[in-house]
PDB file of N, CA and C in Angstrom:
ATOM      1  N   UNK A   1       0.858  -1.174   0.000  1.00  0.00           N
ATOM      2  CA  UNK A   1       0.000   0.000   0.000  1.00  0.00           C
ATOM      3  C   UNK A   1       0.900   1.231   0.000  1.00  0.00           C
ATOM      4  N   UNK A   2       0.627   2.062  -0.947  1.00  0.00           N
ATOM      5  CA  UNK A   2       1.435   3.576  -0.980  1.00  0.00           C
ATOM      6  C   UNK A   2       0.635   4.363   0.020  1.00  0.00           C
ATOM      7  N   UNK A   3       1.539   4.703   0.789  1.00  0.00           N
ATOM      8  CA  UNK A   3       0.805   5.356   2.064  1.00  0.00           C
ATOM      9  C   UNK A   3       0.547   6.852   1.502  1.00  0.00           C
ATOM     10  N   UNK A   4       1.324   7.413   0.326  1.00  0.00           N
ATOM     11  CA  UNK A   4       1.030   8.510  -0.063  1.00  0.00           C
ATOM     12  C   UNK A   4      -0.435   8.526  -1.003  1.00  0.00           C
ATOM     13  N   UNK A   5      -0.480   7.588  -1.735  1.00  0.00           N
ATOM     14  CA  UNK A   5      -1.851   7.524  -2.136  1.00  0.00           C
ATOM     15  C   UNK A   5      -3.077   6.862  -1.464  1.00  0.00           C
ATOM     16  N   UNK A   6      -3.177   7.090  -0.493  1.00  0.00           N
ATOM     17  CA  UNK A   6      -4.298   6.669   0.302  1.00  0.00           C
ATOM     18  C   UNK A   6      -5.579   7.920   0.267  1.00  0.00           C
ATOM     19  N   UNK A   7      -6.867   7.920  -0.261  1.00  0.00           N
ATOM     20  CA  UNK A   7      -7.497   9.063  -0.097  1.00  0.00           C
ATOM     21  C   UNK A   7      -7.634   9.270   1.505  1.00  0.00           C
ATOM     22  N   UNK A   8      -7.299  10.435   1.651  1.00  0.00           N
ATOM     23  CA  UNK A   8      -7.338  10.695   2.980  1.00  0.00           C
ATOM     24  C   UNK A   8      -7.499  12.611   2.713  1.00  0.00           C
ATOM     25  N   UNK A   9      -8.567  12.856   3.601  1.00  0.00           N
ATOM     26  CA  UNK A   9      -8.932  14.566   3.383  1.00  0.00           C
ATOM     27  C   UNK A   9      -7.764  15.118   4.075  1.00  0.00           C
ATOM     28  N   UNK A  10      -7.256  16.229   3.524  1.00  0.00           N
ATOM     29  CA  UNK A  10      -6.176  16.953   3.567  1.00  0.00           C
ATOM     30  C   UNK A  10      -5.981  17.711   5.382  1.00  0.00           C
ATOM     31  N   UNK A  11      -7.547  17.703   5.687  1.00  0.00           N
ATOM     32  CA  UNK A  11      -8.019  18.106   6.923  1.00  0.00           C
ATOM     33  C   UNK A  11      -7.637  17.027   8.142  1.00  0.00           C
ATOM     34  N   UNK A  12      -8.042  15.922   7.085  1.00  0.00           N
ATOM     35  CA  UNK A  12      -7.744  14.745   8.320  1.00  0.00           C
ATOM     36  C   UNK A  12      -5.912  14.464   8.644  1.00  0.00           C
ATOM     37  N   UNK A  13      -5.665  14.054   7.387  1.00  0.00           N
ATOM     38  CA  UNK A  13      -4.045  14.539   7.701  1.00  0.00           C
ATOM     39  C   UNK A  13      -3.523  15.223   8.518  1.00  0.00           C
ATOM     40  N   UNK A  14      -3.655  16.979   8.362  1.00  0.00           N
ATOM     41  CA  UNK A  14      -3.512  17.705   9.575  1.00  0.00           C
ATOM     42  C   UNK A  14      -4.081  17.487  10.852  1.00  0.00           C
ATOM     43  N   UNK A  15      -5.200  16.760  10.946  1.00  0.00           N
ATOM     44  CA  UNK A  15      -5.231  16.800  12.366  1.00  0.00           C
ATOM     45  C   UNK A  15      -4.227  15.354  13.260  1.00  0.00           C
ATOM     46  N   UNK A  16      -3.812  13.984  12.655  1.00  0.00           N
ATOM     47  CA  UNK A  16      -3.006  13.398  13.342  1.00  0.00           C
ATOM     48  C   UNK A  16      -1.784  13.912  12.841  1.00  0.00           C
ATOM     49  N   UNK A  17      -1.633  14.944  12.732  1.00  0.00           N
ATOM     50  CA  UNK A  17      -0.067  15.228  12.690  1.00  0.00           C
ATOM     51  C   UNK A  17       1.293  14.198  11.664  1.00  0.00           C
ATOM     52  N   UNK A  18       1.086  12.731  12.210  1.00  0.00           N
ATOM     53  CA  UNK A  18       2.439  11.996  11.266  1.00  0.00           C
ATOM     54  C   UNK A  18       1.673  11.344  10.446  1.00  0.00           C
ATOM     55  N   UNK A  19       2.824  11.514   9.228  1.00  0.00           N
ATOM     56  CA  UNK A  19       1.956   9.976   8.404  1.00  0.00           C
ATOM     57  C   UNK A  19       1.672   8.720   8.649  1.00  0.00           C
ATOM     58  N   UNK A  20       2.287   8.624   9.591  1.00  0.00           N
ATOM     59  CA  UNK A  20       2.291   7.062  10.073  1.00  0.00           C
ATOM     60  C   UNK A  20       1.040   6.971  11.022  1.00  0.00           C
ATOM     61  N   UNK A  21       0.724   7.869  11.328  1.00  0.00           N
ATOM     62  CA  UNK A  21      -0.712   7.577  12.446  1.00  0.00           C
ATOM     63  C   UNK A  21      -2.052   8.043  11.533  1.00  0.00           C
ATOM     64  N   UNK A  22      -1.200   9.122  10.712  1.00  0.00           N
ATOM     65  CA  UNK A  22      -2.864   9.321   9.724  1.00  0.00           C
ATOM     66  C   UNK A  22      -2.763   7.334   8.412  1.00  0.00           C
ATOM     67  N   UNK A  23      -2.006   7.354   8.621  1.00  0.00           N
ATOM     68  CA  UNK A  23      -2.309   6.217   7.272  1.00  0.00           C
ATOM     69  C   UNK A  23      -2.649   4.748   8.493  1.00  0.00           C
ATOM     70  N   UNK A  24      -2.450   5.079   9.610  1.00  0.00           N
ATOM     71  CA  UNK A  24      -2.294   3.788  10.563  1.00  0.00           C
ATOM     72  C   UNK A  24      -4.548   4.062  11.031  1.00  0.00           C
ATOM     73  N   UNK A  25      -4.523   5.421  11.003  1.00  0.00           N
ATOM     74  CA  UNK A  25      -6.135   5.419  11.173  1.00  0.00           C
ATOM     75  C   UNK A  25      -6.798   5.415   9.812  1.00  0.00           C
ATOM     76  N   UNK A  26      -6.310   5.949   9.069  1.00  0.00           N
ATOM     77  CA  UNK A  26      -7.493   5.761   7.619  1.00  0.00           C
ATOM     78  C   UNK A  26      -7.285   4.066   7.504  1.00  0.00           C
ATOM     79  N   UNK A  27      -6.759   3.713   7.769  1.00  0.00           N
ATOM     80  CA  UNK A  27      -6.724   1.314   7.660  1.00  0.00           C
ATOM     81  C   UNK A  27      -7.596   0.967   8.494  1.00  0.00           C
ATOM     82  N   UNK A  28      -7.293   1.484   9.807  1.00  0.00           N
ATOM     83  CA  UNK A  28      -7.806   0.934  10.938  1.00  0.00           C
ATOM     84  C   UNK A  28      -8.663   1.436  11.706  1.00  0.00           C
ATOM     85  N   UNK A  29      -9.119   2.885  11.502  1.00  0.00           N
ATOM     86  CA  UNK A  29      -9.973   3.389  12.779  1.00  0.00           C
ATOM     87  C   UNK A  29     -11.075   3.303  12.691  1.00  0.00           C
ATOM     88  N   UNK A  30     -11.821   3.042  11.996  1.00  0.00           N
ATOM     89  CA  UNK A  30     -13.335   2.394  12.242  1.00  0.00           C
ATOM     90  C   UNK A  30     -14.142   2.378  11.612  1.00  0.00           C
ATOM     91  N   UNK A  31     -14.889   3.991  11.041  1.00  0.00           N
ATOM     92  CA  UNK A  31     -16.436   3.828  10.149  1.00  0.00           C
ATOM     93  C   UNK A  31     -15.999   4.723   9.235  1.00  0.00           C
ATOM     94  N   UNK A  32     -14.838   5.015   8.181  1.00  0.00           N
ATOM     95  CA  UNK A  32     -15.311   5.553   7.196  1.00  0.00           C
ATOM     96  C   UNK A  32     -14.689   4.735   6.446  1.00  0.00           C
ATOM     97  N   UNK A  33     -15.361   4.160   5.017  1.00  0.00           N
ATOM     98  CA  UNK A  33     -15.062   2.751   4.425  1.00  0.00           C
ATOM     99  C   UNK A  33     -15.071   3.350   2.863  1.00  0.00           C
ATOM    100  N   UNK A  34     -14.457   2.671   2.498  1.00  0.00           N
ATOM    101  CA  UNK A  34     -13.964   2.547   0.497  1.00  0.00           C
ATOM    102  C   UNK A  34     -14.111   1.296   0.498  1.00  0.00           C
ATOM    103  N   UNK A  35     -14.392   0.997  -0.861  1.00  0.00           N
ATOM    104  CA  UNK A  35     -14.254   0.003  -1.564  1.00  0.00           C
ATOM    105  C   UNK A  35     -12.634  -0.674  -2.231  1.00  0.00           C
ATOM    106  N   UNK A  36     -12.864  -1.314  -1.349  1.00  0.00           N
ATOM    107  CA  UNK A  36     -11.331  -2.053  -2.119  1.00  0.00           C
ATOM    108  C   UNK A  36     -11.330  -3.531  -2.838  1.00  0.00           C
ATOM    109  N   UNK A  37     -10.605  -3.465  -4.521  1.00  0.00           N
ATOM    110  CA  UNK A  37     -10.526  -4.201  -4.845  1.00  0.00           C
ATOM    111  C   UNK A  37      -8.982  -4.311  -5.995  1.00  0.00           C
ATOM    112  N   UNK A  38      -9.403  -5.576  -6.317  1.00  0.00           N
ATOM    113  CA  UNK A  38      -7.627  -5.514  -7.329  1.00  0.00           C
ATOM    114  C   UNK A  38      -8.609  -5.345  -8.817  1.00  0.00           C
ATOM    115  N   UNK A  39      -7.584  -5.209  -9.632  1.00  0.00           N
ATOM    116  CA  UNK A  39      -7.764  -5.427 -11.083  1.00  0.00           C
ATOM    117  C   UNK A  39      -6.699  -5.737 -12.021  1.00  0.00           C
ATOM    118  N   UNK A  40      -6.695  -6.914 -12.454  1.00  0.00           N
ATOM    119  CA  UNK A  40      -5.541  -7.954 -13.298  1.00  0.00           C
ATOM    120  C   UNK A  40      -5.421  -6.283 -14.563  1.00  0.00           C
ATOM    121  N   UNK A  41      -3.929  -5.899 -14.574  1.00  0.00           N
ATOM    122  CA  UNK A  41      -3.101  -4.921 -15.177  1.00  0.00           C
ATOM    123  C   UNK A  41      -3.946  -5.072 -16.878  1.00  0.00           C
ATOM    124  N   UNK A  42      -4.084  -6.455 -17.095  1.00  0.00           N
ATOM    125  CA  UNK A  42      -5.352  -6.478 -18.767  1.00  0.00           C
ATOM    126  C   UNK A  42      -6.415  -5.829 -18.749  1.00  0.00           C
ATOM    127  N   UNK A  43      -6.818  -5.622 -17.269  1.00  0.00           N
ATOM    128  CA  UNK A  43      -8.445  -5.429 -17.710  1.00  0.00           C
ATOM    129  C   UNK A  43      -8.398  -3.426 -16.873  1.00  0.00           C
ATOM    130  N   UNK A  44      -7.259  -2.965 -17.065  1.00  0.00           N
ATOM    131  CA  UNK A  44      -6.935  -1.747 -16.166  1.00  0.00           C
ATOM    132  C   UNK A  44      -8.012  -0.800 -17.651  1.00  0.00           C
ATOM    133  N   UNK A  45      -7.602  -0.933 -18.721  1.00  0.00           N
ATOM    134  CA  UNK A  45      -8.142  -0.392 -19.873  1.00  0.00           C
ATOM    135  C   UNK A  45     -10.120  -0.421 -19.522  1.00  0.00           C
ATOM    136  N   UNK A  46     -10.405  -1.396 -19.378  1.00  0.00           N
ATOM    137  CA  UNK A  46     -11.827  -1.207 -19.084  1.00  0.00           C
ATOM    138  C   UNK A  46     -12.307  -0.410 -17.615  1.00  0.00           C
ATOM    139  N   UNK A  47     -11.680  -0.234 -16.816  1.00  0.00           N
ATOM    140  CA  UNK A  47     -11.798  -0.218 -15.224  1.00  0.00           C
ATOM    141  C   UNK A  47     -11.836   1.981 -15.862  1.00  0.00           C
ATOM    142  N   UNK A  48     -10.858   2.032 -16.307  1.00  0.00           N
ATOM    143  CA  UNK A  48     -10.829   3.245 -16.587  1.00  0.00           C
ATOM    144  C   UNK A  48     -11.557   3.878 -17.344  1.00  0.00           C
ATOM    145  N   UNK A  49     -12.241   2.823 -18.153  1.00  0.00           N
ATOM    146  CA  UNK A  49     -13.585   3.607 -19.292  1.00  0.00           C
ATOM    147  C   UNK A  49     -15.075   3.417 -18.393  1.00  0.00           C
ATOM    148  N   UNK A  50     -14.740   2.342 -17.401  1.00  0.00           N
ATOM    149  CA  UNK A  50     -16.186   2.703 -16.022  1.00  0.00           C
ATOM    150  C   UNK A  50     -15.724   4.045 -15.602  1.00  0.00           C
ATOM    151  N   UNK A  51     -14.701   4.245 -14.848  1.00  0.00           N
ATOM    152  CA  UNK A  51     -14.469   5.614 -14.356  1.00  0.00           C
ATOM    153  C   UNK A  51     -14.849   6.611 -14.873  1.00  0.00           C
ATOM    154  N   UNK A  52     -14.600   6.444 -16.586  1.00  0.00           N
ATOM    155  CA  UNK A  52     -15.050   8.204 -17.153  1.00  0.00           C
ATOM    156  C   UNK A  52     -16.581   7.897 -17.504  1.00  0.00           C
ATOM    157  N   UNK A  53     -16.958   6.941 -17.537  1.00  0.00           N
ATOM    158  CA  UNK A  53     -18.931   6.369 -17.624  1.00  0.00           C
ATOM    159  C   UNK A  53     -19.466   6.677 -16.352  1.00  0.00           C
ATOM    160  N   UNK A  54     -18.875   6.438 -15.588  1.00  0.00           N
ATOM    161  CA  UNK A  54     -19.756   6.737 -13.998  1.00  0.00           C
ATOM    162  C   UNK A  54     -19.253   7.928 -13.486  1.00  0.00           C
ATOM    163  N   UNK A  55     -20.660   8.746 -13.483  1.00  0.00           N
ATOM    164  CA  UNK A  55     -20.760  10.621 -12.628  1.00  0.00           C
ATOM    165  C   UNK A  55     -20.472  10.204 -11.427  1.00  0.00           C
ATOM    166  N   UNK A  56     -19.516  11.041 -10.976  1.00  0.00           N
ATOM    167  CA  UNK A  56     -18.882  10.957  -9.640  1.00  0.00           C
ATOM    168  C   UNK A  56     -17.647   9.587  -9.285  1.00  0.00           C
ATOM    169  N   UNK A  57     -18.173   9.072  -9.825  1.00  0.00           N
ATOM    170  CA  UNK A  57     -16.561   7.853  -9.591  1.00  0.00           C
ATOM    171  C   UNK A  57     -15.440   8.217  -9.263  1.00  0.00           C
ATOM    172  N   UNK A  58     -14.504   7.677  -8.606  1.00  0.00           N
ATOM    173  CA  UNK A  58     -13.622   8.690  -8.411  1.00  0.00           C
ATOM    174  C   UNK A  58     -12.278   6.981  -7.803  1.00  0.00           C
ATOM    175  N   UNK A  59     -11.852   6.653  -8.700  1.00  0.00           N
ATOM    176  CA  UNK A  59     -10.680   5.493  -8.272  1.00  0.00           C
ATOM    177  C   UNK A  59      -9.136   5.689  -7.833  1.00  0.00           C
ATOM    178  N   UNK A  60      -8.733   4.895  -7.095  1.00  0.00           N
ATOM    179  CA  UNK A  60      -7.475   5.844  -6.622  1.00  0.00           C
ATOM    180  C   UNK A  60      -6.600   3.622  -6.548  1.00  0.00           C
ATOM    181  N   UNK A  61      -5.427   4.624  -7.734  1.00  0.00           N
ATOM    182  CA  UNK A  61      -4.427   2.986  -7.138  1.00  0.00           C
ATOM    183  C   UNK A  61      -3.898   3.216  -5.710  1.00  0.00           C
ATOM    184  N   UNK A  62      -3.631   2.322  -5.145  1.00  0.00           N
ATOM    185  CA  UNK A  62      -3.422   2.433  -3.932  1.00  0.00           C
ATOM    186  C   UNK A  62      -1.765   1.403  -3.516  1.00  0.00           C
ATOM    187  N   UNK A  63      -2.096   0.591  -4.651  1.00  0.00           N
ATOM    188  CA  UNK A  63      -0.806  -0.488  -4.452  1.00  0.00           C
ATOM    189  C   UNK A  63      -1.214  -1.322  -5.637  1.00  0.00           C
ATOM    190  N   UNK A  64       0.009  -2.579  -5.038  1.00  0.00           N
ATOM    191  CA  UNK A  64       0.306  -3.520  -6.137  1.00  0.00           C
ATOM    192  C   UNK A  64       0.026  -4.949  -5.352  1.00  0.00           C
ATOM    193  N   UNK A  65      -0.686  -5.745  -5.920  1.00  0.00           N
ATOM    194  CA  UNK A  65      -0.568  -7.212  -5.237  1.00  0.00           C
ATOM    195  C   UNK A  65       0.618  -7.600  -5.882  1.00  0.00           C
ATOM    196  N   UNK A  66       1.389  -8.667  -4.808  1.00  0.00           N
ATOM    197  CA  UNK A  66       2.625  -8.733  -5.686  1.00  0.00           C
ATOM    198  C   UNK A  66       2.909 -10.502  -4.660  1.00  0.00           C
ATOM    199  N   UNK A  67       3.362 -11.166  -5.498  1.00  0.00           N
ATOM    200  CA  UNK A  67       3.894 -12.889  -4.758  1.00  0.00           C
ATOM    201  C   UNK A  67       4.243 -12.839  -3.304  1.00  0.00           C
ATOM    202  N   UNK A  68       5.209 -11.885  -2.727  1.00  0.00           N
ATOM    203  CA  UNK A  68       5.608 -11.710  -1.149  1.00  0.00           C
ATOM    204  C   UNK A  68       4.051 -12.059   0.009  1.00  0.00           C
ATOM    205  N   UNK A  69       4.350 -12.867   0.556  1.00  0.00           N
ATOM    206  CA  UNK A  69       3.223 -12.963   1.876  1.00  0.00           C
ATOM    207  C   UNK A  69       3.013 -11.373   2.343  1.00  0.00           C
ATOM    208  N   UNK A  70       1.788 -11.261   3.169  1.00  0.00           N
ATOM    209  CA  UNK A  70       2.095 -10.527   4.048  1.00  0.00           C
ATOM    210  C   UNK A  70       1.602  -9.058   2.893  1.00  0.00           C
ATOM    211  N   UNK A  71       1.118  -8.054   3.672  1.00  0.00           N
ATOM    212  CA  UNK A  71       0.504  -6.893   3.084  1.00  0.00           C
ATOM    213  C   UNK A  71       1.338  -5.480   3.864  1.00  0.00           C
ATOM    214  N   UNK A  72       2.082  -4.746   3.577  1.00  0.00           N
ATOM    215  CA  UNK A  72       3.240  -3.641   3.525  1.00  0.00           C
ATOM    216  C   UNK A  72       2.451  -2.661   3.563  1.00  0.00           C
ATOM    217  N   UNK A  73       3.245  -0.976   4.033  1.00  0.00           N
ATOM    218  CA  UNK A  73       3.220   0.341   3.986  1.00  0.00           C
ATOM    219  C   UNK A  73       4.060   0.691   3.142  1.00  0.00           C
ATOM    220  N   UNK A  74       4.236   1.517   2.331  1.00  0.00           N
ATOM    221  CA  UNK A  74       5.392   1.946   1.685  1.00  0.00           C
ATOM    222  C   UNK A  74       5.390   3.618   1.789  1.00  0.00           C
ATOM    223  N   UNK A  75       5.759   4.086   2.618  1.00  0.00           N
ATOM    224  CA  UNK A  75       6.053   5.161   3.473  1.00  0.00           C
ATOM    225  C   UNK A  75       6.843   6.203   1.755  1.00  0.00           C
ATOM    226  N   UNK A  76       6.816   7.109   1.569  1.00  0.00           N
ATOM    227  CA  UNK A  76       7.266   8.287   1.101  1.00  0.00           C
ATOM    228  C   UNK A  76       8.572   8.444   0.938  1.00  0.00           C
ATOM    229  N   UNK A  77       9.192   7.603   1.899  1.00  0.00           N
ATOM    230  CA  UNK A  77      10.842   7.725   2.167  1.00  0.00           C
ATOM    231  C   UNK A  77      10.849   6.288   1.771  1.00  0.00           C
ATOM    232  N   UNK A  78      10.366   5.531   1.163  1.00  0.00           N
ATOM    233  CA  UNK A  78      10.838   3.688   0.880  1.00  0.00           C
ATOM    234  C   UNK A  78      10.576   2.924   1.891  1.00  0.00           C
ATOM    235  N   UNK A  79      10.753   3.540   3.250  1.00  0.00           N
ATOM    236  CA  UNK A  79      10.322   2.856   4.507  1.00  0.00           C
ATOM    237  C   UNK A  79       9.352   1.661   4.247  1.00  0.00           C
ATOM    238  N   UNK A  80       9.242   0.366   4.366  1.00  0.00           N
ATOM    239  CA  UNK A  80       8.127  -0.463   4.785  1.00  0.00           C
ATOM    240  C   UNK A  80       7.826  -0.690   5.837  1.00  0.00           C
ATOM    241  N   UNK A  81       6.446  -0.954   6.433  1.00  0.00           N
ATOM    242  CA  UNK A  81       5.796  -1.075   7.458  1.00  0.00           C
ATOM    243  C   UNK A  81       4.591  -2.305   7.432  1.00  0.00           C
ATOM    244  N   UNK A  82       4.870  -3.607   8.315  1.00  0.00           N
ATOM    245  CA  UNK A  82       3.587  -4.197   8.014  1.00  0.00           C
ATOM    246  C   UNK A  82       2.435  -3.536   8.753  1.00  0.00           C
ATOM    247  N   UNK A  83       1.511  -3.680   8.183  1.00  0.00           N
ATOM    248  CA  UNK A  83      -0.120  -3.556   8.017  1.00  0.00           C
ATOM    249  C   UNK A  83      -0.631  -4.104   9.738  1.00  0.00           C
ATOM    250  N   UNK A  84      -1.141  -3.330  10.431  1.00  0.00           N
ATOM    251  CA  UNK A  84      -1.366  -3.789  11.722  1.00  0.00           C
ATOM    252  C   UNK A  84      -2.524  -4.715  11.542  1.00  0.00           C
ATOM    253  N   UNK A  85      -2.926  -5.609  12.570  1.00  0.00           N
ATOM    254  CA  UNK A  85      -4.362  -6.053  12.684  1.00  0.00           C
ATOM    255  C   UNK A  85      -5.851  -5.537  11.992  1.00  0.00           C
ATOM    256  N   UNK A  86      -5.867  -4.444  12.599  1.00  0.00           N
ATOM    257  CA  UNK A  86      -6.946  -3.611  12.089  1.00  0.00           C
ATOM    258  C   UNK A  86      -7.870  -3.383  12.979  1.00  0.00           C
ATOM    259  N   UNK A  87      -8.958  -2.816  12.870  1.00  0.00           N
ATOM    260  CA  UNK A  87     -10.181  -2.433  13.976  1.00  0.00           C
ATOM    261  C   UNK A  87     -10.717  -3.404  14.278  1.00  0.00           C
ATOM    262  N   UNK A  88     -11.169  -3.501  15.773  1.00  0.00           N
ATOM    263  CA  UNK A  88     -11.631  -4.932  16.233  1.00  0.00           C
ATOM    264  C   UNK A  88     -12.889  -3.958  16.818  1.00  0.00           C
ATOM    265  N   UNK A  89     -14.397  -4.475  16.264  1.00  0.00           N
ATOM    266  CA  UNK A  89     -15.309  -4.106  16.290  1.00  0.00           C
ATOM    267  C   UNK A  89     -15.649  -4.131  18.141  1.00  0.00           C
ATOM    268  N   UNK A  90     -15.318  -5.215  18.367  1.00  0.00           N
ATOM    269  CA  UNK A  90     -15.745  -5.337  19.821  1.00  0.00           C
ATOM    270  C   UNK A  90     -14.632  -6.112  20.629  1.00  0.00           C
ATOM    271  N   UNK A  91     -13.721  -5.495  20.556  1.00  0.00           N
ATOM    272  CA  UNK A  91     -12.381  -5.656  21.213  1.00  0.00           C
ATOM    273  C   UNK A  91     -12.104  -5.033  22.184  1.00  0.00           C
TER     274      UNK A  91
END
């Protein structure tokens, strides 16, 4: 996951201060949700002609699935970071 491309409001950013805690709450902190999915690099050509067909759509790459186990941060500076747990509804 490119921690720089994560939609995240410019507002929300400023208010946790580091990237590492704003990209550690837009994953994990609770109720505001996107849709996440992959799309095989062949079919990127169609994915992008929904985008300009659908008013308001709005898609953002975010990363790469790639063979390595395990799901990464990729911090601005190259830094990697694994991916914490995540929000535990009733934890």
């Amino acid at each position: 996951i490119d921690a720089t491309a994560l939609p995240v409001r410019e507002d929300a950013r400023g208010h946790w201060g580091s990237t590492e805690q704003t990209v550690e709450e837009a994953l994990a902190g609770g109720d505001d949700y996107e849709l996440l999915f992959t799309v095989h690099p062949r079919r990127l050509g169609r994915l992008k002609a929904v985008e300009r067909l659908v008013a308001g759509l709005k898609l953002t790459h975010i990363g790469t699935v790639t063979r390595t186990p395990g799901v990464d941060i990729i911090h601005g500076d190259g830094r990697r970071q694994p991916v914490g747990a995540g929000y535990e509804h009733f934890g």
